[in-house]
Structure formats: structure tokens, C-alpha cells
C-alpha atoms as a PDB file:
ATOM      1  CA  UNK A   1      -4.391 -34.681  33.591  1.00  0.00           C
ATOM      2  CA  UNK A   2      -3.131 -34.321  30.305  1.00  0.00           C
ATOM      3  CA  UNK A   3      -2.309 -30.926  28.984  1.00  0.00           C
ATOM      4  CA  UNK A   4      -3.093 -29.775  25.601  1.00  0.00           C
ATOM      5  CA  UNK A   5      -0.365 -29.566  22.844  1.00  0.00           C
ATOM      6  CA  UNK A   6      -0.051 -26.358  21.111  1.00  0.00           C
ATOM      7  CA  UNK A   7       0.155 -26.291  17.065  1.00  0.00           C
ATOM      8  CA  UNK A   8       1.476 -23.624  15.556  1.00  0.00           C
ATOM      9  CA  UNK A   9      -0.497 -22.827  12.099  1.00  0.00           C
ATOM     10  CA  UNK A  10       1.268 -21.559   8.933  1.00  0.00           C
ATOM     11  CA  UNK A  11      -0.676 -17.824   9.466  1.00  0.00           C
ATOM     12  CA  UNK A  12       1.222 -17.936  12.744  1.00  0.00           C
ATOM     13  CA  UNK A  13       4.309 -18.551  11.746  1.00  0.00           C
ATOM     14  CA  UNK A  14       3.420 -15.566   9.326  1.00  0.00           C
ATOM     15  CA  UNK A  15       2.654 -13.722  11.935  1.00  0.00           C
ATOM     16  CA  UNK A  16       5.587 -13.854  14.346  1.00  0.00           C
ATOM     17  CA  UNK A  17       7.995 -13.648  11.176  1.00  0.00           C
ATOM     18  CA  UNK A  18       6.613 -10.207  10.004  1.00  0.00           C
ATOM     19  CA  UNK A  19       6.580  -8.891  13.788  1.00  0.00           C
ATOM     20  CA  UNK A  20       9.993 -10.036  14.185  1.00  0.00           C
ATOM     21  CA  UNK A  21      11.375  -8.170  10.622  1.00  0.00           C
ATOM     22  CA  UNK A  22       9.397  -5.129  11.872  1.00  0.00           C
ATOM     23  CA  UNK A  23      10.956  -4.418  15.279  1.00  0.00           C
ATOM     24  CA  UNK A  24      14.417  -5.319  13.746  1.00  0.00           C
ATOM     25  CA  UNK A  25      13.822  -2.789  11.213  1.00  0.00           C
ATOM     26  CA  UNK A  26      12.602  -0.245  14.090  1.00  0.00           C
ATOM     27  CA  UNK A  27      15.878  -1.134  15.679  1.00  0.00           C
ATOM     28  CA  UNK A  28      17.855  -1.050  12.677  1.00  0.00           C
ATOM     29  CA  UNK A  29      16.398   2.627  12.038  1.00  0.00           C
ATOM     30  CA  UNK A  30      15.163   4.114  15.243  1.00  0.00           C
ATOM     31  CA  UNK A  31      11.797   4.181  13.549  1.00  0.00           C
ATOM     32  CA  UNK A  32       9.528   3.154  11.540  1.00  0.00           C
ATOM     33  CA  UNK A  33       9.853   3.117   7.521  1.00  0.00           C
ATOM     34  CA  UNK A  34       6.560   3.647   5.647  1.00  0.00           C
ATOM     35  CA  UNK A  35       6.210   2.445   1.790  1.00  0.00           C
ATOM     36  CA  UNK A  36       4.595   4.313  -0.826  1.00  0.00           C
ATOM     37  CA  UNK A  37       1.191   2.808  -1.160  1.00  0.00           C
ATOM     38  CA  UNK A  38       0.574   4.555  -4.175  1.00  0.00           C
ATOM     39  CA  UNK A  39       2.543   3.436  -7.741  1.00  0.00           C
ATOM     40  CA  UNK A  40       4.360   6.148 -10.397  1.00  0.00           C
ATOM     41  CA  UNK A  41       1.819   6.295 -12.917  1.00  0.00           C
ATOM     42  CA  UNK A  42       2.889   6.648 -16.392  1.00  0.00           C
ATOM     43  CA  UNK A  43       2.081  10.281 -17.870  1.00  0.00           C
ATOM     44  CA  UNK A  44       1.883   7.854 -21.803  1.00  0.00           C
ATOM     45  CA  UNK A  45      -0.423   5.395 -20.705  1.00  0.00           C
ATOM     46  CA  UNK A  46      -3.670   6.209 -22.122  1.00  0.00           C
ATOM     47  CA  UNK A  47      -6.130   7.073 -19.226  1.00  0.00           C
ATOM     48  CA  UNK A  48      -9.904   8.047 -20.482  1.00  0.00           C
ATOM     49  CA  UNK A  49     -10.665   9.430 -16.960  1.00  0.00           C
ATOM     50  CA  UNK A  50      -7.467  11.592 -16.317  1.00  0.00           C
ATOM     51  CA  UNK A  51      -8.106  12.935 -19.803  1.00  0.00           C
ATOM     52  CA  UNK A  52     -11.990  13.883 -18.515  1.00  0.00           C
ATOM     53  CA  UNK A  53     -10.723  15.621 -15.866  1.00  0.00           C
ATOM     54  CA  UNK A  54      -8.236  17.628 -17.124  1.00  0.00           C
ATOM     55  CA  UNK A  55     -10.663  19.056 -19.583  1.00  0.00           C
ATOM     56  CA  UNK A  56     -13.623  20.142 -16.957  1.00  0.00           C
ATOM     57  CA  UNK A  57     -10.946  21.334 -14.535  1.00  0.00           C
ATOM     58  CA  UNK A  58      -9.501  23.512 -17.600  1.00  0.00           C
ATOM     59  CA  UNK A  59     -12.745  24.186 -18.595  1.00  0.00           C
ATOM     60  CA  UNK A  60     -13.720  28.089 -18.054  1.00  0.00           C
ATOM     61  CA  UNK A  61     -17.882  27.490 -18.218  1.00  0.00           C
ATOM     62  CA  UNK A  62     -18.648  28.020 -21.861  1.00  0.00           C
ATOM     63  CA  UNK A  63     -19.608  25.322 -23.862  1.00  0.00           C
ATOM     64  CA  UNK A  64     -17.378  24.978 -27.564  1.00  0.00           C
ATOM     65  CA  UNK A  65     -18.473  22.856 -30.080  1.00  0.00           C
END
């Protein structure tokens, strides 16, 4: 009988390449490094919610208009 060939796809050549960089990273380190997942926001950029926000937290109960 004839045995199958194996292919290997493009997602897993992805695959083995980002296991490989991660355990030589855990080796390079002795652990693992976590990213930030979350980006520096700019305190200029205009930001409609934020602004909403800061008002009702600031806001002491009475209504001024």
C-alpha cells in the first residue's frame, strides 16, 4: 500500500513558526513576556464619551443649567 503524503499548509507553517519564537523567548527569559493589549491614548484627542463621563462622575446630583 501506498502511504499518504503529508502537505504542510501556509497556517501551519504559521503555526510552528510562532510556537518556535515563543519557547525561545521563554528560554531566552525564563518566562513568559506579556504585551500591553491596551494602546496610550492621547489626553488631546477629542473623545465625546470620555468627556460624558467625566462630567456625571464629577457630577454631585444637582442639576445646573
Amino acid at each position: 500500500m501506498r502511504q499518504k503524503k503529508l502537505k504542510i499548509t501556509l497556517e501551519d507553517f504559521i503555526l510552528a513558526n510562532r510556537r518556535a519564537a515563543r519557547m525561545e523567548e521563554i528560554e531566552g527569559h525564563g518566562r513568559q513576556i506579556q504585551s500591553r493589549r491596551m494602546v496610550h491614548k492621547s489626553k488631546k484627542t477629542y473623545d465625546r464619551n470620555r468627556l460624558k463621563r467625566a462630567v456625571i462622575k464629577s457630577d454631585d446630583g444637582s442639576l445646573s443649567l
